[in-house]
N, C-alpha and C. Protein backbone atom coordinates (compact mmCIF):
# COMPACT_ATOMS: atom_id res chain seq x y z
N UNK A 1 0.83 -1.15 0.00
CA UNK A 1 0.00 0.00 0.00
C UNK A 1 0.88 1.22 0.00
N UNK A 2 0.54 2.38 -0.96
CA UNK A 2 0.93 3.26 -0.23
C UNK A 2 0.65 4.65 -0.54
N UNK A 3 1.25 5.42 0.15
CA UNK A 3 0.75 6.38 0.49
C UNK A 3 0.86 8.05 0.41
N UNK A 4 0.51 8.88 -0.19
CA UNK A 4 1.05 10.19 -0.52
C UNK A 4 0.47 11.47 0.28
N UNK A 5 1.73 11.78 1.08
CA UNK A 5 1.60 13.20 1.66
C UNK A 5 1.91 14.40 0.99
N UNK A 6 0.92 15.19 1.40
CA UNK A 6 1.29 16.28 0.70
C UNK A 6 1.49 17.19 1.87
N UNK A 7 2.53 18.78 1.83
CA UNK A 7 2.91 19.55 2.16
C UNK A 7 3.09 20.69 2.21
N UNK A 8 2.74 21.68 3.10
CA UNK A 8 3.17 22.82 2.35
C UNK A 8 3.91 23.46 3.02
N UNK A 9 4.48 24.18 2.83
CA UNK A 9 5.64 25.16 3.11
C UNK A 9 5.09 25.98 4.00
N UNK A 10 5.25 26.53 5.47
CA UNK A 10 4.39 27.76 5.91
C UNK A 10 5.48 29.10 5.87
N UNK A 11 4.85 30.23 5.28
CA UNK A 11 5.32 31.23 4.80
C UNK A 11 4.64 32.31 5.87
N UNK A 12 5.88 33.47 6.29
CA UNK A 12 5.53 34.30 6.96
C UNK A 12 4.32 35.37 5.26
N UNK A 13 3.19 36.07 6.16
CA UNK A 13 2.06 36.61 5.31
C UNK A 13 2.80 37.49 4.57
N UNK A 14 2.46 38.12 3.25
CA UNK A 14 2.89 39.02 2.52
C UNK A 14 2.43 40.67 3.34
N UNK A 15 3.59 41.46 3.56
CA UNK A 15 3.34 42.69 3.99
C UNK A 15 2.32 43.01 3.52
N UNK A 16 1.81 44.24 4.65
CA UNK A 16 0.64 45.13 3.77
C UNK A 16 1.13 46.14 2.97
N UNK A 17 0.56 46.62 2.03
CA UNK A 17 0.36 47.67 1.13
C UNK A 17 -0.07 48.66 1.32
N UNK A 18 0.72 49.85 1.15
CA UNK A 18 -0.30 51.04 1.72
C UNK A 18 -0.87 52.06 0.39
N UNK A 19 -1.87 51.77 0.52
CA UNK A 19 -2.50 52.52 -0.91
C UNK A 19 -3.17 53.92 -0.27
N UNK A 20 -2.67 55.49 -1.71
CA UNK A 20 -2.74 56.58 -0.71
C UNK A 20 -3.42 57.05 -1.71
N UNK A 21 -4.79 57.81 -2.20
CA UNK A 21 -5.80 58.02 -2.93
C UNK A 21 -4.88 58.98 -3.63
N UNK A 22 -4.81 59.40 -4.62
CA UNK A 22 -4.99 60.90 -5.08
C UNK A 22 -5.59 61.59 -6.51
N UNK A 23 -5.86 62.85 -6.15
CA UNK A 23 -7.18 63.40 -6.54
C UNK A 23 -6.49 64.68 -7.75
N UNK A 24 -6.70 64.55 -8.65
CA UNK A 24 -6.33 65.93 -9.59
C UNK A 24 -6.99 66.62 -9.57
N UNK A 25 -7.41 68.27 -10.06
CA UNK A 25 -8.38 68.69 -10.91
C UNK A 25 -7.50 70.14 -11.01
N UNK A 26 -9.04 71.26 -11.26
CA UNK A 26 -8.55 72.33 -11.49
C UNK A 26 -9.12 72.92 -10.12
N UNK A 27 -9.24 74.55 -10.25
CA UNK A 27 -9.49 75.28 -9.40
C UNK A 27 -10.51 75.95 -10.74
N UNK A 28 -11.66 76.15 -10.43
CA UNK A 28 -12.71 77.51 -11.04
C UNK A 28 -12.17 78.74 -10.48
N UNK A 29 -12.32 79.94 -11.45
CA UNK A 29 -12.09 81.06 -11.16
C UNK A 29 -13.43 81.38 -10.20
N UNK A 30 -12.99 82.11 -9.18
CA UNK A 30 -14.14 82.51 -8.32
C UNK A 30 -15.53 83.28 -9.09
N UNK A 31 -17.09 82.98 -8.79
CA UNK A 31 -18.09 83.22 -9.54
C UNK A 31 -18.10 84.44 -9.98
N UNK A 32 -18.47 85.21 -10.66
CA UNK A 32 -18.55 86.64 -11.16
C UNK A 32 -19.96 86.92 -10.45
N UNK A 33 -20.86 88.06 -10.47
CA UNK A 33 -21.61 88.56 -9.64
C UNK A 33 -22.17 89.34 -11.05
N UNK A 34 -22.86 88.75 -12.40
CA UNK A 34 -23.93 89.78 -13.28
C UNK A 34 -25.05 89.94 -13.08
N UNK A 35 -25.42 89.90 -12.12
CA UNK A 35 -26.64 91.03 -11.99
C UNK A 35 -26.46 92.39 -12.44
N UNK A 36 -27.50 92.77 -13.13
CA UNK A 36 -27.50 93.96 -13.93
C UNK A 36 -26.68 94.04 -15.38
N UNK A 37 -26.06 92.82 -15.35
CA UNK A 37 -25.27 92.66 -16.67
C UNK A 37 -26.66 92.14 -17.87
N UNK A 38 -26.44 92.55 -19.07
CA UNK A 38 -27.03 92.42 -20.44
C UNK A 38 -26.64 91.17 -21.01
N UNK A 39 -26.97 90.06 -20.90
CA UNK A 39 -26.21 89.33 -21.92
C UNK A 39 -27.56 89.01 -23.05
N UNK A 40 -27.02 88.93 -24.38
CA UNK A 40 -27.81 89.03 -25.45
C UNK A 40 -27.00 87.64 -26.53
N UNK A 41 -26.98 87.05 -25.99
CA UNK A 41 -26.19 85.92 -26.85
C UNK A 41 -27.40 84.85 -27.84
N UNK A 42 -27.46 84.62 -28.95
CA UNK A 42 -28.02 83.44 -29.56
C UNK A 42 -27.36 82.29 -30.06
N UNK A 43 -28.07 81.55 -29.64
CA UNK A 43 -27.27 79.91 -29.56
C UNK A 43 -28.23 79.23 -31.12
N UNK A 44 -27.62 79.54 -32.20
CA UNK A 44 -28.49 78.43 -33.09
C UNK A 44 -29.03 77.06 -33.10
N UNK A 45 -29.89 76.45 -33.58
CA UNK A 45 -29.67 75.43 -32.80
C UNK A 45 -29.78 74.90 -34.06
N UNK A 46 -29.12 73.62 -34.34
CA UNK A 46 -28.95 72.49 -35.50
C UNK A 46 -30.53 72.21 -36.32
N UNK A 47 -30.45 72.13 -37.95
CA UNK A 47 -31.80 72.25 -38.17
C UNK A 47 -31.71 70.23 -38.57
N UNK A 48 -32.15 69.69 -37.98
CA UNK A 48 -32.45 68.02 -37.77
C UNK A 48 -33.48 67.77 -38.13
N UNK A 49 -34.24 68.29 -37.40
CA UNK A 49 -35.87 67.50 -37.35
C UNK A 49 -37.02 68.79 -38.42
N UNK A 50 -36.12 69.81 -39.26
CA UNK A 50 -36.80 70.09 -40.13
C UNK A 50 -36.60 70.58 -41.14
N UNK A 51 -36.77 70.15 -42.07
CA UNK A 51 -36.09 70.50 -43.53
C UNK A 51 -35.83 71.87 -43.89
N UNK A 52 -37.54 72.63 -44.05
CA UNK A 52 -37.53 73.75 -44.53
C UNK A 52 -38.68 73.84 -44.33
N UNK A 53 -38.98 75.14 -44.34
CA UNK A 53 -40.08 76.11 -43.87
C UNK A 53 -40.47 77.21 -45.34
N UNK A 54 -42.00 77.00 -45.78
CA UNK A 54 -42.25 77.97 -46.53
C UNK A 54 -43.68 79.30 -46.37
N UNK A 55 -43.54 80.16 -46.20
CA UNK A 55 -44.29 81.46 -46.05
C UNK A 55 -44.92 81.47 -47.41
N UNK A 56 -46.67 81.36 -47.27
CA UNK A 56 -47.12 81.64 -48.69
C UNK A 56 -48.47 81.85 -48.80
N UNK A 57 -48.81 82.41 -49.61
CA UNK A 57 -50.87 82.49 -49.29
C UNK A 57 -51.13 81.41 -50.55
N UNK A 58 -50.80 80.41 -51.20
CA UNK A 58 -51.29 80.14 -52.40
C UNK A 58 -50.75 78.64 -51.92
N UNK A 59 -51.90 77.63 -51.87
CA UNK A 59 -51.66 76.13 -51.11
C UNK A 59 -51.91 75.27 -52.87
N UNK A 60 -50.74 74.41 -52.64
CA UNK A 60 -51.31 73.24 -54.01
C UNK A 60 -51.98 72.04 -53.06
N UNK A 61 -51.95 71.23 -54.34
CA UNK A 61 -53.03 70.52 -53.76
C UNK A 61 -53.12 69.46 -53.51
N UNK A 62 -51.63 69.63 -52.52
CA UNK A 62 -51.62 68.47 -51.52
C UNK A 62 -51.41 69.49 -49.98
N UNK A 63 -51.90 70.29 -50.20
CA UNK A 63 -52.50 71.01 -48.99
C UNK A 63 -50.81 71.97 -48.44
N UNK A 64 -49.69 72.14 -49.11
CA UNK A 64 -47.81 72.59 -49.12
C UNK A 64 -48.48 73.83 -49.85
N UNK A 65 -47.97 74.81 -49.17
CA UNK A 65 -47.23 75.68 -49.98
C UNK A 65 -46.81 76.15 -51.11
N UNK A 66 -47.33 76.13 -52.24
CA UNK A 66 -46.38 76.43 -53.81
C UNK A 66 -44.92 76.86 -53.32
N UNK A 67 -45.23 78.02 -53.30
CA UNK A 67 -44.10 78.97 -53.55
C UNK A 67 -43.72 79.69 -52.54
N UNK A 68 -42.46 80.19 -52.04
CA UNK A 68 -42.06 81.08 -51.20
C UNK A 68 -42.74 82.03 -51.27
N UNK A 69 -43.36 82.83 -50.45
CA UNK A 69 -43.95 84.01 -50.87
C UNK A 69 -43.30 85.54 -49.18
N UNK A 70 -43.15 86.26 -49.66
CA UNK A 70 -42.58 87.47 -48.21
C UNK A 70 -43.57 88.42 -48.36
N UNK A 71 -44.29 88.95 -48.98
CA UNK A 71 -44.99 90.38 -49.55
C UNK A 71 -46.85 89.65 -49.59
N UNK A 72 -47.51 90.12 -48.48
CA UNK A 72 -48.65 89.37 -48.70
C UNK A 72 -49.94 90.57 -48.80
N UNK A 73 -50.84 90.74 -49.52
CA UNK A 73 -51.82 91.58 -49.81
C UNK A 73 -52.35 91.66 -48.24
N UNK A 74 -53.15 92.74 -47.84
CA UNK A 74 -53.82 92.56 -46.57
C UNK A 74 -55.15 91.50 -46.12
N UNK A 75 -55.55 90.87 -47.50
CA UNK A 75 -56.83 90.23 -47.22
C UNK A 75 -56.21 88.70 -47.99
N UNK A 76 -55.15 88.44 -48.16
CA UNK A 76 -54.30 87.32 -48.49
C UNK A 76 -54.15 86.23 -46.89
N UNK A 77 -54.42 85.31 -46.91
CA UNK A 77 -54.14 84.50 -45.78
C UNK A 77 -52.10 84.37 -46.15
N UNK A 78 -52.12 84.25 -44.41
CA UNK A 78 -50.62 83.59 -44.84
C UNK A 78 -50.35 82.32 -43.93
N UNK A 79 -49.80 81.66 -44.90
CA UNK A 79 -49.54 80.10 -44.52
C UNK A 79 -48.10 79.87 -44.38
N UNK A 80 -47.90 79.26 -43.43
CA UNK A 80 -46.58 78.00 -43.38
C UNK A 80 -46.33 77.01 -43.38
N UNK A 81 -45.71 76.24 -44.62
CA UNK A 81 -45.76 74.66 -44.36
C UNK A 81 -43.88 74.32 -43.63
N UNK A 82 -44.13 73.71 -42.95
CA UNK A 82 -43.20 72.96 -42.11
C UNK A 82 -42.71 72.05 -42.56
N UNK A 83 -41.84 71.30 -43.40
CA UNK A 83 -41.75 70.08 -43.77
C UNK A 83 -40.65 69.29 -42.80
N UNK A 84 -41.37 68.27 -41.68
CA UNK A 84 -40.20 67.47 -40.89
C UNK A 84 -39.53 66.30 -41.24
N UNK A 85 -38.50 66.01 -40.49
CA UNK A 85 -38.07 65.10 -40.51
C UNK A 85 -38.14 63.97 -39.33
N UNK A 86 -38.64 64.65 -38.65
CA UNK A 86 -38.80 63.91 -37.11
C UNK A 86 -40.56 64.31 -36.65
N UNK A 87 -41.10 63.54 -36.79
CA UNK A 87 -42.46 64.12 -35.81
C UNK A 87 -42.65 63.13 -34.74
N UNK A 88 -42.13 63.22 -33.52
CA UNK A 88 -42.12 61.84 -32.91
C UNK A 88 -43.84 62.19 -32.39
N UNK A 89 -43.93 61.29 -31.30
CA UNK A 89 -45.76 61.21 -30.88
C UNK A 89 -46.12 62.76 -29.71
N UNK A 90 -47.01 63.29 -30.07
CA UNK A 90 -47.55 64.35 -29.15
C UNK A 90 -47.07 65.54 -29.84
N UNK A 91 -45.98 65.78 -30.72
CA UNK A 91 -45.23 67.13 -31.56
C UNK A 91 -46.50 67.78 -31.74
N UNK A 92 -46.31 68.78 -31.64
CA UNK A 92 -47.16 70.12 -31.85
C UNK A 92 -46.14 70.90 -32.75
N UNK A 93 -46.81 71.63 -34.16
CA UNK A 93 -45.52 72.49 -34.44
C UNK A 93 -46.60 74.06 -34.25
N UNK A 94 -46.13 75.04 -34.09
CA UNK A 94 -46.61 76.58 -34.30
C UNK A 94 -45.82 77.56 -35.32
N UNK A 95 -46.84 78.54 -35.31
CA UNK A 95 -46.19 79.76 -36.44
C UNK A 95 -47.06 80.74 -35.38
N UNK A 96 -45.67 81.49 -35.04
CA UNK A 96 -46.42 83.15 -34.68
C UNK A 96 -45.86 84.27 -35.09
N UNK A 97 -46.35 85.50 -34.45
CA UNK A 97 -46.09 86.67 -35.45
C UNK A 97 -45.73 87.39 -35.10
N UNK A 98 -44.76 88.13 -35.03
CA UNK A 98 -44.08 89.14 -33.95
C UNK A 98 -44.16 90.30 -35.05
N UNK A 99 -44.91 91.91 -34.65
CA UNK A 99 -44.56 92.92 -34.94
C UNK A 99 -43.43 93.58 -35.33
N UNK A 100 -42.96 94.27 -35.16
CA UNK A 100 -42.03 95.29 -35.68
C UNK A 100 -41.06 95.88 -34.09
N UNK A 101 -41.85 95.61 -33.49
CA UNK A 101 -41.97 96.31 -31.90
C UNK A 101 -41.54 94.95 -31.41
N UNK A 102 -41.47 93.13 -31.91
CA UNK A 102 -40.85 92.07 -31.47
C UNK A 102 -42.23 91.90 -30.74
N UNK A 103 -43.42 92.07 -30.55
CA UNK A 103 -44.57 92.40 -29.85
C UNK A 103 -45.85 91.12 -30.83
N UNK A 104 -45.90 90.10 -29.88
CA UNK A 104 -46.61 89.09 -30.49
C UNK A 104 -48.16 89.33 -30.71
N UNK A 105 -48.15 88.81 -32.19
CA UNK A 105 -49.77 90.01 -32.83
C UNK A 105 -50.30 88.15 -32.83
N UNK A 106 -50.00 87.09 -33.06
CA UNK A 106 -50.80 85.92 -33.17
C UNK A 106 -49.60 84.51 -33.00
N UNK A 107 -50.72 83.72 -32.55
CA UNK A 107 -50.18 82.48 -32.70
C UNK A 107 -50.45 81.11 -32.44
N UNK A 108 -50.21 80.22 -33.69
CA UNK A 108 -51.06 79.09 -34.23
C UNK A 108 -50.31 78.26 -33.72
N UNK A 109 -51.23 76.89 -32.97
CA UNK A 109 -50.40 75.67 -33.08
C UNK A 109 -50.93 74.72 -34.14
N UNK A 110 -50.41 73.65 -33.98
CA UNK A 110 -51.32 72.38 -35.02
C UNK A 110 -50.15 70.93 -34.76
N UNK A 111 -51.09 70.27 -34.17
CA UNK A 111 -50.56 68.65 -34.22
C UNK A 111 -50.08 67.91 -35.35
N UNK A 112 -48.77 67.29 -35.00
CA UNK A 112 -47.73 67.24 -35.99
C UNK A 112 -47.20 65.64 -36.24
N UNK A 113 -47.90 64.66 -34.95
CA UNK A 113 -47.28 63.86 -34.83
C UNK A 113 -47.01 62.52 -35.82
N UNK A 114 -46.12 62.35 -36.82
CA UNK A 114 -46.24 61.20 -37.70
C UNK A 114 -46.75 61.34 -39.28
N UNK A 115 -46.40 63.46 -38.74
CA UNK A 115 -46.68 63.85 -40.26
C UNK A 115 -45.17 64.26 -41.02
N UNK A 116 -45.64 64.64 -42.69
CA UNK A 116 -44.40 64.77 -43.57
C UNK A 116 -43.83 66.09 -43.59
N UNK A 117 -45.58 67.11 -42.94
CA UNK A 117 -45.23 68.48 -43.19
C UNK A 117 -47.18 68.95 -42.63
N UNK A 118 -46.55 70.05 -41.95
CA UNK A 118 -47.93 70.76 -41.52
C UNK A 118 -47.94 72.13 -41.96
N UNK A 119 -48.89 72.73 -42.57
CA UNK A 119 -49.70 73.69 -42.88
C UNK A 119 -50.11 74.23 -42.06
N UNK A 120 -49.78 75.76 -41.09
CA UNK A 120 -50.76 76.36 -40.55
C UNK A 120 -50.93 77.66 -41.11
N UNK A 121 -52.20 78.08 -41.17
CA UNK A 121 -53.09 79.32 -40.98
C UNK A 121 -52.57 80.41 -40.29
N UNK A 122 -52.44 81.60 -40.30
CA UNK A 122 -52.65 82.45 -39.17
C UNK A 122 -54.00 82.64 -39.06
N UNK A 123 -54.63 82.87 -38.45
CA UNK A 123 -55.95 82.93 -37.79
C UNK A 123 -56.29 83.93 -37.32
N UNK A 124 -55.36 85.16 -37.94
CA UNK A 124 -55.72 86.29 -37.72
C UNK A 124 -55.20 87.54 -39.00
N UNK A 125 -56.27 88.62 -39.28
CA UNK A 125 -55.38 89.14 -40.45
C UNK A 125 -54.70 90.09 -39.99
N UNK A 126 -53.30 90.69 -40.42
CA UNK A 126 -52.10 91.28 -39.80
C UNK A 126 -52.22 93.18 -40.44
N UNK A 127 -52.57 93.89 -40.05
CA UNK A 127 -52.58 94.95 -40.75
C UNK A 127 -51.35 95.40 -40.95
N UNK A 128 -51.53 96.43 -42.22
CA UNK A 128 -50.26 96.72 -43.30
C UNK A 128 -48.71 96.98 -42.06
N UNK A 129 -48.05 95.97 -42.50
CA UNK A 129 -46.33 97.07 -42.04
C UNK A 129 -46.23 95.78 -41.92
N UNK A 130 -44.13 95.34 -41.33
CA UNK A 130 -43.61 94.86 -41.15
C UNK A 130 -43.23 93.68 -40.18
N UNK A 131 -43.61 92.33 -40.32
CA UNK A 131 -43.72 91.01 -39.29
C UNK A 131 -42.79 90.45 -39.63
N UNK A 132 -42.13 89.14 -38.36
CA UNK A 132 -41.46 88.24 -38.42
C UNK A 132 -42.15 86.77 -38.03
N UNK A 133 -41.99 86.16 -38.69
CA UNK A 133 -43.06 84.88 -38.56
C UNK A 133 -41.70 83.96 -38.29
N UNK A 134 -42.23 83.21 -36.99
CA UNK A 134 -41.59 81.68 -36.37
C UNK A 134 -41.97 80.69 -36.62
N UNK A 135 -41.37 79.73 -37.04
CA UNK A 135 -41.76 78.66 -36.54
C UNK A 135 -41.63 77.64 -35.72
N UNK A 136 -41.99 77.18 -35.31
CA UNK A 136 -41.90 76.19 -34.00
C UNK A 136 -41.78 74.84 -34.06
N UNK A 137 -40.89 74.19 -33.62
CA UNK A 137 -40.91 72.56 -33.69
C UNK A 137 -40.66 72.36 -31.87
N UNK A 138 -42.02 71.65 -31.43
CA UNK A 138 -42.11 71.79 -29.95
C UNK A 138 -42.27 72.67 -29.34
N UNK A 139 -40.93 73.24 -28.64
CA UNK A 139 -41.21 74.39 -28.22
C UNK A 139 -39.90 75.66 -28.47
N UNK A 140 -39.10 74.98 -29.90
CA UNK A 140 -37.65 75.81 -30.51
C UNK A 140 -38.40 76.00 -31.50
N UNK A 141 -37.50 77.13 -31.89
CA UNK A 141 -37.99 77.94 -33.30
C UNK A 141 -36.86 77.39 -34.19
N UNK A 142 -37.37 77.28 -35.41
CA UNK A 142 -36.67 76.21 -36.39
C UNK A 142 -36.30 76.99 -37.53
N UNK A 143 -37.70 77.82 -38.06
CA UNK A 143 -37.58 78.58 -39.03
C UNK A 143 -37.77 80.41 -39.18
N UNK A 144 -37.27 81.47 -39.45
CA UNK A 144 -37.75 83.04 -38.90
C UNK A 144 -38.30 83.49 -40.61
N UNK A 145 -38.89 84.26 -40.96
CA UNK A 145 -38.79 84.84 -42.05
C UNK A 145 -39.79 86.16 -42.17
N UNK A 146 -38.98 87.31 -42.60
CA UNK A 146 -39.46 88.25 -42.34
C UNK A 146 -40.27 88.94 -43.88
N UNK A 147 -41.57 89.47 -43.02
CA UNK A 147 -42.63 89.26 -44.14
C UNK A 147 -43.14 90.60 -44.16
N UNK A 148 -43.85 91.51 -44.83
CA UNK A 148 -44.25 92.58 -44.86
C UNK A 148 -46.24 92.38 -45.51
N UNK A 149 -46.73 92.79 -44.93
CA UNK A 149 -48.49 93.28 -45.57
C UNK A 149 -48.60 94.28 -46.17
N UNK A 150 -48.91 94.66 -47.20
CA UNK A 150 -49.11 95.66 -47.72
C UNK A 150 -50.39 96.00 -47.76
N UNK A 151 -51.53 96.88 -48.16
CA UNK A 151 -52.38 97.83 -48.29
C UNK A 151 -53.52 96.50 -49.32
């Protein structure tokens, strides 16, 4: 018969390790204090989710826009078609109308969701002089174009 021992060696434990964190960064310049400061900055924002935007009183007839149109008679409707690329579910797009004075004279929404392109109305007529018409995807303005009524 026979027989196999096995053995092991006893070893004093492996020292400890001393592990010591450390931390980089910067320092921020201490906060500035603008209150009463003006800042007037515009941030464009990427046009993604909409192709193009057209201003026009004259609809073909798939319910778009013909033609660019800026110069609209006073008893001319004016329309904007929106054409997206993104309408995810619940999108609302708008067109409103800012005066001359930046002073909002109207403004349309219309449900957008899972469409190619929406058509809105102003729903109100703009007397003669100088507007800027928005448009809206959500709640960013996508498209500006500045339009005049005449007489």
């Amino acid at each position: 018969m026979a027989a196999v021992f096995v053995a092991c060696r006893k070893e004093a434990p492996a020292p400890a390790t001393s592990t010591t964190a450390v931390t980089t960064g910067s320092v921020a310049a201490p906060p500035k204090d603008l209150e009463g400061v003006k800042v007037d900055t515009a941030i464009p924002l990427t046009q993604t989710v909409v192709s193009k935007c057209m201003p026009g009183s004259q609809l073909g007839p798939d319910g778009a826009v013909k033609q660019i149109q800026t110069s609209f008679g006073a008893k001319d409707p004016i329309h904007m078609t929106i054409w997206l690329n993104e309408a995810p579910g619940g999108l609302m797009v708008g067109l409103r109308a800012l005066d001359a004075k930046k002073k909002e004279i109207a403004y349309v929404r219309a449900p957008a969701e899972k469409k190619k392109f929406v058509t809105i109305t102003l729903d109100k007529k703009l007397a003669p002089g100088q507007y800027l018409l928005e448009s809206y995807w959500g709640g960013n303005i996508v498209c500006e174009h500045d339009v005049d009524v005449r007489r």
